[in-house]
N, C-alpha and C. Protein backbone atom coordinates (compact mmCIF):
# COMPACT_ATOMS: atom_id res chain seq x y z
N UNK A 1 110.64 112.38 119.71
CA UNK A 1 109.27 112.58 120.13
C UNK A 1 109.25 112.81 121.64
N UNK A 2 108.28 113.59 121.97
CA UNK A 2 108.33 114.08 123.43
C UNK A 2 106.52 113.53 123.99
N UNK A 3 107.25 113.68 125.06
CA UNK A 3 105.68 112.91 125.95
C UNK A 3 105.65 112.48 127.29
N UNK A 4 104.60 113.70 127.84
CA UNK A 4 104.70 113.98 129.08
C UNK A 4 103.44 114.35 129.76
N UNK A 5 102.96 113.88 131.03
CA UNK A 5 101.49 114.02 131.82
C UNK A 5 102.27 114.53 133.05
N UNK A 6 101.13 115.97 133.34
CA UNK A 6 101.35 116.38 134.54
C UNK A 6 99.97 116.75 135.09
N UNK A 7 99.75 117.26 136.32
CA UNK A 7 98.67 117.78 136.75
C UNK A 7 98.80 119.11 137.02
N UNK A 8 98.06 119.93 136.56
CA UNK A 8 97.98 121.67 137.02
C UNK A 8 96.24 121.51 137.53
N UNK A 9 96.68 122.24 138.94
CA UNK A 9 95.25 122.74 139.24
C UNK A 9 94.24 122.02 139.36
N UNK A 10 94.41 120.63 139.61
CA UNK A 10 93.77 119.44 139.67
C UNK A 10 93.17 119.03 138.12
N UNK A 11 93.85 119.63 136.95
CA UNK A 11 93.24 119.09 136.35
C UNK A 11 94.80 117.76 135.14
N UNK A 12 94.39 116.99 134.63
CA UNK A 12 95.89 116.88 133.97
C UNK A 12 96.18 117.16 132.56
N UNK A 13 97.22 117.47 132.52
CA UNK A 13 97.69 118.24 131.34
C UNK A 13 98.78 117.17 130.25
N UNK A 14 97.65 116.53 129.18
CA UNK A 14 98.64 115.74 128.32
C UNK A 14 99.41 116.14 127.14
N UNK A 15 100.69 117.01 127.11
CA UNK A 15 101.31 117.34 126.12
C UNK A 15 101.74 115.85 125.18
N UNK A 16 101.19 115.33 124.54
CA UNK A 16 101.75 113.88 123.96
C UNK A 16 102.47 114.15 123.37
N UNK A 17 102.93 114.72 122.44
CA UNK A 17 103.80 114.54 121.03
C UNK A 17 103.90 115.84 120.72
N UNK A 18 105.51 116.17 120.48
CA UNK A 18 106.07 117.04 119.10
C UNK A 18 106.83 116.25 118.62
N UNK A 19 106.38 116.28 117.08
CA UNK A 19 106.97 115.34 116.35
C UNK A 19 107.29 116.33 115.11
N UNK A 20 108.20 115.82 114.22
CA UNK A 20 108.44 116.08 112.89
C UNK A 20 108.50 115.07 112.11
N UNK A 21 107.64 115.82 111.19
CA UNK A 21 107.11 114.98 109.55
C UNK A 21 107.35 115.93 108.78
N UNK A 22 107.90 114.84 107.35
CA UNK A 22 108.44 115.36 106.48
C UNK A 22 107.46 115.84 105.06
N UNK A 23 106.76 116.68 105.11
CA UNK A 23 105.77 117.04 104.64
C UNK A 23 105.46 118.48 104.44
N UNK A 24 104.46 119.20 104.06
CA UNK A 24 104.16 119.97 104.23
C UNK A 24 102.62 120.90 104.92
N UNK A 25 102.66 121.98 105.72
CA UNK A 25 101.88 122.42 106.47
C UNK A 25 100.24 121.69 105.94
N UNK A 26 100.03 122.35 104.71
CA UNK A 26 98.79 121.91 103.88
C UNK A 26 98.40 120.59 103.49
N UNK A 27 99.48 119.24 103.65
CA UNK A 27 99.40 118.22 103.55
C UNK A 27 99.22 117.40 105.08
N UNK A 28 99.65 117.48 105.58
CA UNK A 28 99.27 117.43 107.03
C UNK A 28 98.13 117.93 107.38
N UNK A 29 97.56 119.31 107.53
CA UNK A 29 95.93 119.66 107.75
C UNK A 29 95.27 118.95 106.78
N UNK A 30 95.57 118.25 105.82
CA UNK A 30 94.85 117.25 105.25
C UNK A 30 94.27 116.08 105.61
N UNK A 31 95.95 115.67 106.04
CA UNK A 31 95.85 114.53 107.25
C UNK A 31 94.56 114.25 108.23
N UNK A 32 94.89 115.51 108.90
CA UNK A 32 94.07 115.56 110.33
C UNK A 32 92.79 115.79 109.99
N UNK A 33 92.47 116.41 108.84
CA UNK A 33 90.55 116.53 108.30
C UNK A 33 90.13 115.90 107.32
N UNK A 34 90.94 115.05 106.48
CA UNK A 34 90.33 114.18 105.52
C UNK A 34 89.96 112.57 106.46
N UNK A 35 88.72 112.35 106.07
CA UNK A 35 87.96 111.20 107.02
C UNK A 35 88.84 110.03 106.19
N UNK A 36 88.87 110.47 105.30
CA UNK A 36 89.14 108.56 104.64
C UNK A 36 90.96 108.59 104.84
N UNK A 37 91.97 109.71 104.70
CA UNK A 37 93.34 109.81 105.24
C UNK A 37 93.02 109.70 106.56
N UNK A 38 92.52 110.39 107.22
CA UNK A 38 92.82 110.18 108.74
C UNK A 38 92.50 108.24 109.56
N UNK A 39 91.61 107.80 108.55
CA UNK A 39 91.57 106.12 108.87
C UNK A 39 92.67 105.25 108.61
N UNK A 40 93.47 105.62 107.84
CA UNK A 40 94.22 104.75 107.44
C UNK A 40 95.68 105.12 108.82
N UNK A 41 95.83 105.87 109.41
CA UNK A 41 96.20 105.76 110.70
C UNK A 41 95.91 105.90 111.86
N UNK A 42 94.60 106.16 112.10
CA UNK A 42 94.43 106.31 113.17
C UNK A 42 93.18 105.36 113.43
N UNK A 43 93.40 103.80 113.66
CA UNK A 43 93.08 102.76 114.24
C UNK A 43 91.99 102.10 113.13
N UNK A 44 91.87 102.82 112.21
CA UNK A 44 90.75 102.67 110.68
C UNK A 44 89.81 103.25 111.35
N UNK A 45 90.28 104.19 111.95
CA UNK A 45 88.74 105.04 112.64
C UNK A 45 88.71 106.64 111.56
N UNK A 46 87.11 106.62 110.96
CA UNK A 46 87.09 108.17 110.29
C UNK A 46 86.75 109.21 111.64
N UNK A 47 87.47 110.24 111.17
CA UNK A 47 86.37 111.28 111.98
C UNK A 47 86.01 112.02 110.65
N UNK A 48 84.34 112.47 110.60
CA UNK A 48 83.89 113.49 109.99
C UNK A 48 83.35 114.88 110.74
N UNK A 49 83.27 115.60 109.71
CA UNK A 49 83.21 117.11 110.41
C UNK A 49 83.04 118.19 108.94
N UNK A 50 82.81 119.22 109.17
CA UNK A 50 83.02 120.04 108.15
C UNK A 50 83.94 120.82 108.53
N UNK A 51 84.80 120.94 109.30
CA UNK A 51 85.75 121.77 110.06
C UNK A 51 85.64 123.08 110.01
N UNK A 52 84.55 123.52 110.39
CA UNK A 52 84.44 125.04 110.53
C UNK A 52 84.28 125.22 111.80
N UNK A 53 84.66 126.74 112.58
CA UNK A 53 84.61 127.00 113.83
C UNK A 53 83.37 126.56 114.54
N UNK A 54 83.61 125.72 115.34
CA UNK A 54 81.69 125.85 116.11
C UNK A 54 81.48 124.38 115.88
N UNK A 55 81.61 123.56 114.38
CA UNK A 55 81.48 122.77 114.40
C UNK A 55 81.29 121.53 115.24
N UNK A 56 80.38 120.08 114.94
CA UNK A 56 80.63 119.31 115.34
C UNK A 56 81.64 118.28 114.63
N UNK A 57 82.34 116.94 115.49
CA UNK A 57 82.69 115.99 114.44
C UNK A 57 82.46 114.63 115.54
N UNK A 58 82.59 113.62 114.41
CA UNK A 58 82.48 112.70 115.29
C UNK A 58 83.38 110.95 114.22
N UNK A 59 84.11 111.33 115.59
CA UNK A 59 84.97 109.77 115.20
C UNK A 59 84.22 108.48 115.27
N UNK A 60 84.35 107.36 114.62
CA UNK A 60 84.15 106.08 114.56
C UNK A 60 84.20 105.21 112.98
N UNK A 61 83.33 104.10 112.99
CA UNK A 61 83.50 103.40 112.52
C UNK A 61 82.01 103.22 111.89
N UNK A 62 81.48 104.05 111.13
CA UNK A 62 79.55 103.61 111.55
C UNK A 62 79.60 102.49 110.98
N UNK A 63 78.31 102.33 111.88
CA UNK A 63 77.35 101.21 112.37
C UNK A 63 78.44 99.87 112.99
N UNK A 64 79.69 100.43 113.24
CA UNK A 64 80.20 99.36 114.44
C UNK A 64 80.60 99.79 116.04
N UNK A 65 81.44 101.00 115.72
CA UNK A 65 81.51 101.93 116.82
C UNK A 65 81.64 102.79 117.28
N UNK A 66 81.33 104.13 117.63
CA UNK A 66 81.34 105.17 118.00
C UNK A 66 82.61 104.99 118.89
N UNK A 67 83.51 106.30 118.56
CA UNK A 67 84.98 106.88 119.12
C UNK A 67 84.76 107.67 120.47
N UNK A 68 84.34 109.11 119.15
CA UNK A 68 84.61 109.84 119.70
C UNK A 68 84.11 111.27 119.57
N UNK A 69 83.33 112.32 119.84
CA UNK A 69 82.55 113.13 119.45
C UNK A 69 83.34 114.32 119.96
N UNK A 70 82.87 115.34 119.82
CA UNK A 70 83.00 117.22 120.38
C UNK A 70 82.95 118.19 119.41
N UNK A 71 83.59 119.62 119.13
CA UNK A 71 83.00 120.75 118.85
C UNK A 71 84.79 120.91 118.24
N UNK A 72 84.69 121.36 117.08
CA UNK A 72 86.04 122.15 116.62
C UNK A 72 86.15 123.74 116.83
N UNK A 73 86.71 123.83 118.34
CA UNK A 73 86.72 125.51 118.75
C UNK A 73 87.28 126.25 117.86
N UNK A 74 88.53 126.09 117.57
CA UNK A 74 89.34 127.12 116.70
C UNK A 74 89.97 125.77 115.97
N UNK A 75 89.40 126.51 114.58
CA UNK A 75 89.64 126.22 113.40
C UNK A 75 90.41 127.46 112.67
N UNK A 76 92.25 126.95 112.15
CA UNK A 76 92.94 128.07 111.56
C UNK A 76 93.80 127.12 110.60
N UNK A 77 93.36 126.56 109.62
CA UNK A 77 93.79 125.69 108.30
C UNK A 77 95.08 126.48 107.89
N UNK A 78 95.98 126.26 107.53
CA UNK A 78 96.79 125.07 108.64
C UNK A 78 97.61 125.10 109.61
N UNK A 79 97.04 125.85 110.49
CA UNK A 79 98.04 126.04 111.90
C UNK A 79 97.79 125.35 112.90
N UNK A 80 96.19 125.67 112.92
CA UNK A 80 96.06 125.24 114.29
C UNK A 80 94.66 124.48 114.54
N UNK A 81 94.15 123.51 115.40
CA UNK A 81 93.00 122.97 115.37
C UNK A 81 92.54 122.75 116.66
N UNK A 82 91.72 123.60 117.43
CA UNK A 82 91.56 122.93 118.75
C UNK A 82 90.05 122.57 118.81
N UNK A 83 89.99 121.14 119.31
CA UNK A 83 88.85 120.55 119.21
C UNK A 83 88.03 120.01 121.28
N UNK A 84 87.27 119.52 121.38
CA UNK A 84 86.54 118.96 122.38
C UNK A 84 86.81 117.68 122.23
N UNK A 85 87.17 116.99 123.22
CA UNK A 85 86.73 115.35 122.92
C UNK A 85 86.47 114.61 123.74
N UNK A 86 85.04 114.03 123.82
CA UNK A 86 84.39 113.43 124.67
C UNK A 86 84.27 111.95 124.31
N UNK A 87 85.29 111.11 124.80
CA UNK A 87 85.31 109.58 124.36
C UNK A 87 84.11 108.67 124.64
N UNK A 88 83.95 107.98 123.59
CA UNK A 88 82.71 107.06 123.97
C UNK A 88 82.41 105.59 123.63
N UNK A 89 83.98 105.09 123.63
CA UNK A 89 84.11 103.32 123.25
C UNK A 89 84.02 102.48 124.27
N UNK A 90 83.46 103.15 125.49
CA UNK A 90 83.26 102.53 126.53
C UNK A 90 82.73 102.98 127.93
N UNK A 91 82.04 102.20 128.81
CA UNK A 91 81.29 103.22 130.24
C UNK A 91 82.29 103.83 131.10
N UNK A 92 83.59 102.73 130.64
CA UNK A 92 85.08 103.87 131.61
C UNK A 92 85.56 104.97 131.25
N UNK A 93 85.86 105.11 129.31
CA UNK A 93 86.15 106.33 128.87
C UNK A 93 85.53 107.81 129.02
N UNK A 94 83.76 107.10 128.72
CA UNK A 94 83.03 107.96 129.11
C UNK A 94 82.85 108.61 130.00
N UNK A 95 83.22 108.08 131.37
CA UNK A 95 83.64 108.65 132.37
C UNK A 95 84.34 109.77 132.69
N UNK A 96 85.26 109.80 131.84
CA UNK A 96 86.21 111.06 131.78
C UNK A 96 85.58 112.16 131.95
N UNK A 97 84.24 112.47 130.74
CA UNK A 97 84.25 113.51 130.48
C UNK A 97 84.80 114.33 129.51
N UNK A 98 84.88 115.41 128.91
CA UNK A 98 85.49 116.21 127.59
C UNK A 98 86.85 116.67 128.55
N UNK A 99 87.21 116.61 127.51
CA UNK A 99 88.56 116.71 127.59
C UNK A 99 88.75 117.78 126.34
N UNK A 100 90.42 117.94 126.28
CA UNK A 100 90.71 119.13 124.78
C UNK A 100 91.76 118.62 124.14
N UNK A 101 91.64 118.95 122.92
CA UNK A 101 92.90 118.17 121.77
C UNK A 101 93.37 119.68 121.05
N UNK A 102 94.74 120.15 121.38
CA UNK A 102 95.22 121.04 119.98
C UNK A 102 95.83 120.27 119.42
N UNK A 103 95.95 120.70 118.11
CA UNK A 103 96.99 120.14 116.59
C UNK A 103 97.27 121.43 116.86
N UNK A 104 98.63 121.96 116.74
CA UNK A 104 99.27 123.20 116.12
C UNK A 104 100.40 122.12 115.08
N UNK A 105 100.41 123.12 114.13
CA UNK A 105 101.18 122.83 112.73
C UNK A 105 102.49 124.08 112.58
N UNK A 106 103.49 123.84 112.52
CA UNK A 106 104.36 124.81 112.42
C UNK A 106 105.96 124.72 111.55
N UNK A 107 105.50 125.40 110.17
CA UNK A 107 106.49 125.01 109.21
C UNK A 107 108.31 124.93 109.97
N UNK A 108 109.17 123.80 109.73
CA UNK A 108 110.43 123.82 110.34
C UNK A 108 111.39 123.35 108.36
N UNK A 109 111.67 124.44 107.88
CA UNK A 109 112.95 124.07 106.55
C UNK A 109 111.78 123.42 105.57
N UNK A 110 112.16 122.33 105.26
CA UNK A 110 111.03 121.28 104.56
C UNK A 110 110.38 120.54 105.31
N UNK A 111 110.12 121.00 106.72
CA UNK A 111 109.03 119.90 107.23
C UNK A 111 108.31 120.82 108.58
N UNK A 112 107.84 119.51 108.89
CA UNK A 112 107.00 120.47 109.88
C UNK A 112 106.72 120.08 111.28
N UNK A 113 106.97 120.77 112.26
CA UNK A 113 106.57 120.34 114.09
C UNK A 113 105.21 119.85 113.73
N UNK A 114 104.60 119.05 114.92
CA UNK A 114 103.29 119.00 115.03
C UNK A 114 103.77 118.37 116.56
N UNK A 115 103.01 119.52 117.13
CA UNK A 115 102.49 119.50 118.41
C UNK A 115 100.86 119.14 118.83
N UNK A 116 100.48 118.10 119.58
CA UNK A 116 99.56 117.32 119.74
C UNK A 116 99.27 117.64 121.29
N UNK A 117 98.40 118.30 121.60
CA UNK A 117 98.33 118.53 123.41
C UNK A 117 97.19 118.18 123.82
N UNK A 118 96.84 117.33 124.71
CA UNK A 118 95.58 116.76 124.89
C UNK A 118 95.53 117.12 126.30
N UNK A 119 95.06 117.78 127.22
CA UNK A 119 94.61 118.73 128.06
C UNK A 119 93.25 118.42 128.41
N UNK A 120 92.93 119.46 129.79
CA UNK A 120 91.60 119.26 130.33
C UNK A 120 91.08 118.01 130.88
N UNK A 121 92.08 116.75 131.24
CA UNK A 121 91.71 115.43 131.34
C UNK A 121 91.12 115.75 133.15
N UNK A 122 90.58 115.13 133.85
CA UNK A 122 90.66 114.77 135.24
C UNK A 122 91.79 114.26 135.97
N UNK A 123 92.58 114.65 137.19
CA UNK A 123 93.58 113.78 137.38
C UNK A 123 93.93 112.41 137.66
N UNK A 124 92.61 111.69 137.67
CA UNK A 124 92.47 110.48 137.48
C UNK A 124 91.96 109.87 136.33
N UNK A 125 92.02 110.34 135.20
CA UNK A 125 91.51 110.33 133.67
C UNK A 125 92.13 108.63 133.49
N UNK A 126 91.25 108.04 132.94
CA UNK A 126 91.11 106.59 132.16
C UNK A 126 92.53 106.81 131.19
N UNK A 127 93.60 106.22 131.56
CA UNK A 127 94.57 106.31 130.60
C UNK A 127 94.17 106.31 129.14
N UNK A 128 93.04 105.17 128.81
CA UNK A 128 92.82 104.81 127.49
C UNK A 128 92.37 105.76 126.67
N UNK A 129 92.18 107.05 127.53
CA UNK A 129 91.52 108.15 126.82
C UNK A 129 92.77 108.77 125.44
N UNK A 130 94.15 108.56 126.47
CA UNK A 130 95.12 109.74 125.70
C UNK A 130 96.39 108.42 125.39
N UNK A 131 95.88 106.94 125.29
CA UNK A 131 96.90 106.28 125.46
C UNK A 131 97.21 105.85 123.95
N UNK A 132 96.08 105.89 123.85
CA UNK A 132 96.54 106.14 121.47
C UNK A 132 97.65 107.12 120.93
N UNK A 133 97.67 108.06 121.57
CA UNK A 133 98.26 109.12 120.96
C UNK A 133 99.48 108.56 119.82
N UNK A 134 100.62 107.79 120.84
CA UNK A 134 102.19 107.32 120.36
C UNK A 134 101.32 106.59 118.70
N UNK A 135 100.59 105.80 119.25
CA UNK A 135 100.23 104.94 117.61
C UNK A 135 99.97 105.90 116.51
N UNK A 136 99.24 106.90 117.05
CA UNK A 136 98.13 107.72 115.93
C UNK A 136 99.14 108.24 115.17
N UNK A 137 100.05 108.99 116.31
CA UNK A 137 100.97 109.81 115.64
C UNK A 137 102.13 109.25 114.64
N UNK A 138 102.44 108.23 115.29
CA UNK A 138 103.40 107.31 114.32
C UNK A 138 102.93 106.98 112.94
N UNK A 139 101.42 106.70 112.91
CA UNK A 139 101.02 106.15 111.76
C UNK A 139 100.62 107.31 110.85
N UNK A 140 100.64 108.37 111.28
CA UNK A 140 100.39 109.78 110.43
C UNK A 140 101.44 110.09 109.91
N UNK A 141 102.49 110.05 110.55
CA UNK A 141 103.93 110.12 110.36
C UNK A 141 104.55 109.13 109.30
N UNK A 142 104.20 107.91 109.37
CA UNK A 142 104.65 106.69 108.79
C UNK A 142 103.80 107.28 107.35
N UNK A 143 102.61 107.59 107.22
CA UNK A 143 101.41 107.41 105.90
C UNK A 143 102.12 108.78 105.23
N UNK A 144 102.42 109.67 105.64
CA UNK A 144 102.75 111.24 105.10
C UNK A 144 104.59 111.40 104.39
N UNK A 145 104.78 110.07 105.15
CA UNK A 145 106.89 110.16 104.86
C UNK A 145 106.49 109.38 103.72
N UNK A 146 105.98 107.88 103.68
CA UNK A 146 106.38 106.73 103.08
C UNK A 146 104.76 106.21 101.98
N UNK A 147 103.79 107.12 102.77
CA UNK A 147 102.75 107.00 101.35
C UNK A 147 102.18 105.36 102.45
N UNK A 148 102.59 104.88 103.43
CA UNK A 148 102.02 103.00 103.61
C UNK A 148 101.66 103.60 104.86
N UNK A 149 100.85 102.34 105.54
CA UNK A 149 100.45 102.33 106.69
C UNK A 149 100.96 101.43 107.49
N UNK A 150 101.29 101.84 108.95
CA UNK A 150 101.76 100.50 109.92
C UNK A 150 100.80 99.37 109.99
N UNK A 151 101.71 98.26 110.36
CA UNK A 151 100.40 97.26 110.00
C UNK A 151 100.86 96.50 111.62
N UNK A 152 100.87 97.39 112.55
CA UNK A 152 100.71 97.45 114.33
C UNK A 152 99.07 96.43 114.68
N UNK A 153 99.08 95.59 115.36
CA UNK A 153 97.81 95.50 115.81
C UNK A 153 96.74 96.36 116.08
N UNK A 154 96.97 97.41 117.11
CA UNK A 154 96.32 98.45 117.43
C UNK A 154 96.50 99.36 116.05
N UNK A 155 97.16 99.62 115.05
CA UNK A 155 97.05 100.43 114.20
C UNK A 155 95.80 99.89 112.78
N UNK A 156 95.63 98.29 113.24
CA UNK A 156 94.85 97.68 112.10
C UNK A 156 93.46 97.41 112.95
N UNK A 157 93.51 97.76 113.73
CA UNK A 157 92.26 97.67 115.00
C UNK A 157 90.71 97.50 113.92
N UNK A 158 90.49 98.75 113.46
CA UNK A 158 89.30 98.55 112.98
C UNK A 158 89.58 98.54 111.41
N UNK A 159 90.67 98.63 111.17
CA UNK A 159 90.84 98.56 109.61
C UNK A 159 89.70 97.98 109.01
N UNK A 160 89.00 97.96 107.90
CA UNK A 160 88.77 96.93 106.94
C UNK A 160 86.85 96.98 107.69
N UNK A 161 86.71 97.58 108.51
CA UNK A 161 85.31 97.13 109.29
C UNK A 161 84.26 98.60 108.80
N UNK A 162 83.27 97.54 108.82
CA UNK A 162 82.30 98.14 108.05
C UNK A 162 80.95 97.68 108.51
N UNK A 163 79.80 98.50 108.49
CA UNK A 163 78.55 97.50 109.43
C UNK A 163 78.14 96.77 108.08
């Protein structure tokens, strides 16, 4: 796994993760747009959306906590996903400002890259904005190889919560 922050142009540039999972292209874009798969690794937080270009979506937990909101720019099932994301679990995250998330998906033999680039941050961006990434990705990785979920603190965060 690769993972690396730089700054271009005053702004910073978070390439988090290329990873490989053993899966396939169409099972993975599953991953990343099914609300009730995407909770079970990524902190028991859903995001919903209808994933069409233009779209909105919005991560959380309703009626306990709002994530994370923005616009799905380019929508290309299953290559590529570039979304907006404007964090909102707190008055520091919020701070940030929108930021940008690609998913690119890219078949490798029987499995597949997934490149995760989280971009557009400020160069003083709230770490906590892009500091999930290592968990999210692990536990997508972990749920797609082995069918289970990590049972990480931060990966059981909101598990199980419900208003």
């Amino acid at each position: 796994m690769m993972d690396r922050y730089q700054v271009v142009d005053g702004a910073g540039t978070m390439s988090v993760f290329e990873i490989y999972i053993k899966t396939t292209p169409e099972r993975l874009w599953e991953a990343i747009t099914d609300p009730d798969m995407r909770a079970k690794y990524s902190f028991g937080v859903r995001t919903d959306s209808d994933w069409s270009k233009g779209s909105r979506y919005k991560s959380g937990v309703p009626g306990v906590i709002d994530i994370a909101e923005g616009e799905n720019v380019e929508v290309d099932p299953p290559r590529r996903l570039v979304q907006t994301l404007t964090a909102l679990w707190s008055d520091d995250v919020k701070a940030v400002g929108t930021s940008r998330v690609t998913w690119e998906i890219e078949p490798v033999g029987t499995s597949c890259r997934l490149t995760v680039t989280h971009d557009q941050l400020p160069a003083d961006a709230n770490s906590e904005v892009y500091g999930g990434w290592p968990m999210i990705l692990s536990g997508l990785k972990t749920l797609l190889e082995t069918g289970e979920t990590l049972d990480t603190p931060g990966s059981l965060r909101y598990a199980g919560s419900s208003a």
